[in-house]
N, C-alpha and C. Protein backbone atom coordinates (compact mmCIF):
# COMPACT_ATOMS: atom_id res chain seq x y z
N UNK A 1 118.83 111.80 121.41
CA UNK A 1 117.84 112.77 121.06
C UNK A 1 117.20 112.46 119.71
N UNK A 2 117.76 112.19 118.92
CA UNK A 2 117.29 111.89 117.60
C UNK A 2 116.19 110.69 117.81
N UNK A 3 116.36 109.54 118.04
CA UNK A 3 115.58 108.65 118.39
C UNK A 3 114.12 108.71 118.88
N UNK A 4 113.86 110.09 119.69
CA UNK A 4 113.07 110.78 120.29
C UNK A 4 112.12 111.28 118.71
N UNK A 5 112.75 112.42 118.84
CA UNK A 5 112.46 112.70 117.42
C UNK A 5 111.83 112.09 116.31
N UNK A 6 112.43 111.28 116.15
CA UNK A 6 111.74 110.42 115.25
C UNK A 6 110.56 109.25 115.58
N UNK A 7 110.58 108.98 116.84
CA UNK A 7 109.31 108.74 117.79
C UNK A 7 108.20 109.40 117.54
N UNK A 8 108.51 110.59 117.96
CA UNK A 8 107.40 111.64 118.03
C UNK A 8 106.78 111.92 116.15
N UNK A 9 107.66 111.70 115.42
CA UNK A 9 107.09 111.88 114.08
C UNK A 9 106.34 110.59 114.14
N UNK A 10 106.57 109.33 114.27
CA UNK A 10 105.93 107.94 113.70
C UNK A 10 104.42 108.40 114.39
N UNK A 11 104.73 108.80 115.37
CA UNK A 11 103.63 108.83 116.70
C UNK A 11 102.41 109.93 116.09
N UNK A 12 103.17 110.90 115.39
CA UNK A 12 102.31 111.99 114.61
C UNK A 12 101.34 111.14 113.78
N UNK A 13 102.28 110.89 112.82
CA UNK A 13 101.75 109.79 111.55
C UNK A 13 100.75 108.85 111.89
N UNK A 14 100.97 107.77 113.30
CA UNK A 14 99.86 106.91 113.81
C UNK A 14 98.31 107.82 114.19
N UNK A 15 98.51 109.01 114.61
CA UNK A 15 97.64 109.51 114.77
C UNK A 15 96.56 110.06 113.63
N UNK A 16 97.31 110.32 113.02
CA UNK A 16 96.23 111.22 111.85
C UNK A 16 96.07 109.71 111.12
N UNK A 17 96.33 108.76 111.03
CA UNK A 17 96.40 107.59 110.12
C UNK A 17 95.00 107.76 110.49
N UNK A 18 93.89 107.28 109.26
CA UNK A 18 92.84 106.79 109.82
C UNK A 18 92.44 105.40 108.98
N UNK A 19 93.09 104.67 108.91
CA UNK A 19 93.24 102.89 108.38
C UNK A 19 93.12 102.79 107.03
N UNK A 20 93.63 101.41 106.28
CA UNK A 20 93.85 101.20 105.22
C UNK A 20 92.53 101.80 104.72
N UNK A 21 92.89 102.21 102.89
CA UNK A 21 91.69 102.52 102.06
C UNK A 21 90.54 101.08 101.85
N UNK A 22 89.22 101.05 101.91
CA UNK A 22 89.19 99.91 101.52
C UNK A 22 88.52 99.62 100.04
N UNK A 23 88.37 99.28 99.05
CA UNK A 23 87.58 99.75 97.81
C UNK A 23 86.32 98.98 97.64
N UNK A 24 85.72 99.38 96.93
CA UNK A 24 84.01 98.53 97.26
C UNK A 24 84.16 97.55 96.49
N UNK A 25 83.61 96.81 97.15
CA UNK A 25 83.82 95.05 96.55
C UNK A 25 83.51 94.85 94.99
N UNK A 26 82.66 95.66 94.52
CA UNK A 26 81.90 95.96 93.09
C UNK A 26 83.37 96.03 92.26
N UNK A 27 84.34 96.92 92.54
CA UNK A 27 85.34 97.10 91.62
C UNK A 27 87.26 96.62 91.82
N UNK A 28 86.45 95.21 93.09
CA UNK A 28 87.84 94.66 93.14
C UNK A 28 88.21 93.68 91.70
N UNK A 29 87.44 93.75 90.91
CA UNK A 29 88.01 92.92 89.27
C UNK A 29 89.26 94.34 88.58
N UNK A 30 88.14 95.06 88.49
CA UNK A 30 89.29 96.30 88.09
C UNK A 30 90.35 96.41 88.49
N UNK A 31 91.02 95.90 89.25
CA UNK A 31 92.49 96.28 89.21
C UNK A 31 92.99 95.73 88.63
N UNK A 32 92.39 94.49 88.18
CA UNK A 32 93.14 93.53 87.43
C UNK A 32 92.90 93.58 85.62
N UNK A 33 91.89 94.13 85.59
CA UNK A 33 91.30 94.18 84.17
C UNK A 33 90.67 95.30 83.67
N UNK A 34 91.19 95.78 82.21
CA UNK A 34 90.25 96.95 81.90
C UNK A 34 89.20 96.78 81.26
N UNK A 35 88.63 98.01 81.17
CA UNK A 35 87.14 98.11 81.58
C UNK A 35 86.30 96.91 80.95
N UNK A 36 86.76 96.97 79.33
CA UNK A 36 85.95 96.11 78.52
C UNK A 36 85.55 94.34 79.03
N UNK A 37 87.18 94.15 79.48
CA UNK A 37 86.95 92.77 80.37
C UNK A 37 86.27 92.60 81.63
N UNK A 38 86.12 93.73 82.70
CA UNK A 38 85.47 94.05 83.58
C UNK A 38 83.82 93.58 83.28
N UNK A 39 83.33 94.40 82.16
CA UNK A 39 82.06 94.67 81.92
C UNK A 39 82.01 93.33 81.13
N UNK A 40 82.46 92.53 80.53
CA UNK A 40 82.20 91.23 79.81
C UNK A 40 82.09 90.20 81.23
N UNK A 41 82.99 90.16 81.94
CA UNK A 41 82.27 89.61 82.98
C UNK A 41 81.32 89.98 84.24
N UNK A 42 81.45 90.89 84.12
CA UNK A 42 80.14 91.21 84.66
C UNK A 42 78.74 90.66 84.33
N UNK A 43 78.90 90.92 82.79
CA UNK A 43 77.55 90.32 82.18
C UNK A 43 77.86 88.70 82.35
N UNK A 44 78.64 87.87 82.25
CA UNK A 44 79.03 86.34 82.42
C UNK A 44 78.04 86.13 83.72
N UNK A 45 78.84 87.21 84.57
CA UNK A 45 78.05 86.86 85.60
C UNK A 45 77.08 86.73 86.25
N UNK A 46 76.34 87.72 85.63
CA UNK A 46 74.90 88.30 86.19
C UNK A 46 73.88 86.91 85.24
N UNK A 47 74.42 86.01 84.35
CA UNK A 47 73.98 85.07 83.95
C UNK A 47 73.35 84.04 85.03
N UNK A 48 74.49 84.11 85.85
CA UNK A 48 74.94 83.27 86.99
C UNK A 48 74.63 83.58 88.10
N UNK A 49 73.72 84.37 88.22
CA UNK A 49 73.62 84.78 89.24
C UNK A 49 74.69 85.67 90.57
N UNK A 50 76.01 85.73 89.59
CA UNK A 50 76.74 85.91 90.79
C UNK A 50 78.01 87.64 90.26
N UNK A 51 78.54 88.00 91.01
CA UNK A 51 79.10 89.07 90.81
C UNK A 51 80.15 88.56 89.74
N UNK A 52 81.03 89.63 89.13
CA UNK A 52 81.88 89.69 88.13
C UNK A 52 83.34 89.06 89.21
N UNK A 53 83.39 89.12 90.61
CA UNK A 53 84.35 88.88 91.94
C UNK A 53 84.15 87.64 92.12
N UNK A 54 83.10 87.35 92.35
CA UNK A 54 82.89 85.71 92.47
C UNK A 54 83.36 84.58 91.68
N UNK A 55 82.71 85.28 89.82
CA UNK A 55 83.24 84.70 88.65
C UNK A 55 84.41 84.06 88.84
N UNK A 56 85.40 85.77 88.89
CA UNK A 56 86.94 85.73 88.75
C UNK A 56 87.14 84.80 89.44
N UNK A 57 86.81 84.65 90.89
CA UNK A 57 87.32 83.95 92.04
C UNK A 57 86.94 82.64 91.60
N UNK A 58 85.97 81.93 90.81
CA UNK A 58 85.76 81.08 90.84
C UNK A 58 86.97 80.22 89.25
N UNK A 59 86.69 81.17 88.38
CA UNK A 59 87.59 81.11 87.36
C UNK A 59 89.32 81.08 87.92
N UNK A 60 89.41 81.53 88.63
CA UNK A 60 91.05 81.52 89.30
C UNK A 60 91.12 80.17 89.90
N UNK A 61 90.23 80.19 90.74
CA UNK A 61 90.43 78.68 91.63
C UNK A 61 90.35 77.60 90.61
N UNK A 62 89.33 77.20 89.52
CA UNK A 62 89.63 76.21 88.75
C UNK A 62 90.79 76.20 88.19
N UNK A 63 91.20 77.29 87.95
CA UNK A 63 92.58 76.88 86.70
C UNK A 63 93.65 76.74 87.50
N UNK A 64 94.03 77.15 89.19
CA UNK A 64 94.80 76.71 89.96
C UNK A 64 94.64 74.86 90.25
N UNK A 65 93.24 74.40 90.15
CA UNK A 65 93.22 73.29 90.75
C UNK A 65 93.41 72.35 89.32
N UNK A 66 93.31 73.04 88.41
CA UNK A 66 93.27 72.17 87.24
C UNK A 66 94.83 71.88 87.11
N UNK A 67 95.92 73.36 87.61
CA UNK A 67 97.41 73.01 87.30
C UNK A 67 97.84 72.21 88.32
N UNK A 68 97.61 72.20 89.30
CA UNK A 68 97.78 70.99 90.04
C UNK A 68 97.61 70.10 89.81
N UNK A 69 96.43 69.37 89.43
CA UNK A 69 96.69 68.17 89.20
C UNK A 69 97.15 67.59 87.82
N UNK A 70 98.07 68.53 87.57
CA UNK A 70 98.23 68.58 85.82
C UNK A 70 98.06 68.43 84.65
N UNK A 71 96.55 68.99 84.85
CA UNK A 71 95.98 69.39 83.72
C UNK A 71 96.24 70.34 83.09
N UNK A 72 97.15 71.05 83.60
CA UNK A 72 97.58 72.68 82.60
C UNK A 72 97.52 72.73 81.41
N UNK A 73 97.36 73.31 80.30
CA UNK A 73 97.84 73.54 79.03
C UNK A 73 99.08 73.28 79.20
């Protein structure tokens, strides 16, 4: 009986679920950075034509490919 029970709760829960949150692409830097660094690249970016997300993304991937081939600091 219990097993049941607790079926019927997951089963509750699946229902009212209505899917992950998703956050607007504009403020996926923010989780990682406050505001002041946010808004400094932002402006980097808008140099560049490209979002403050892109930047990051592009700034992450170099310094991954740079430690690979061991260039790290």
């Amino acid at each position: 009986m219990f097993c049941f029970q607790g079926f019927d709760k997951l089963k509750e829960h699946i229902e009212k679920w209505k899917g992950p949150v998703v956050a607007p692409s504009r403020h996926n830097l923010k989780l990682f950075a406050d505001k002041e660094t946010y808004d400094a690249m932002d402006e980097l970016a808008k140099l560049q034509n490209k979002s403050a997300h892109q930047l990051a993304m592009e700034i992450i991937r170099n310094y991954v490919a740079s430690n690979q081939n061991g260039k790290g600091e």
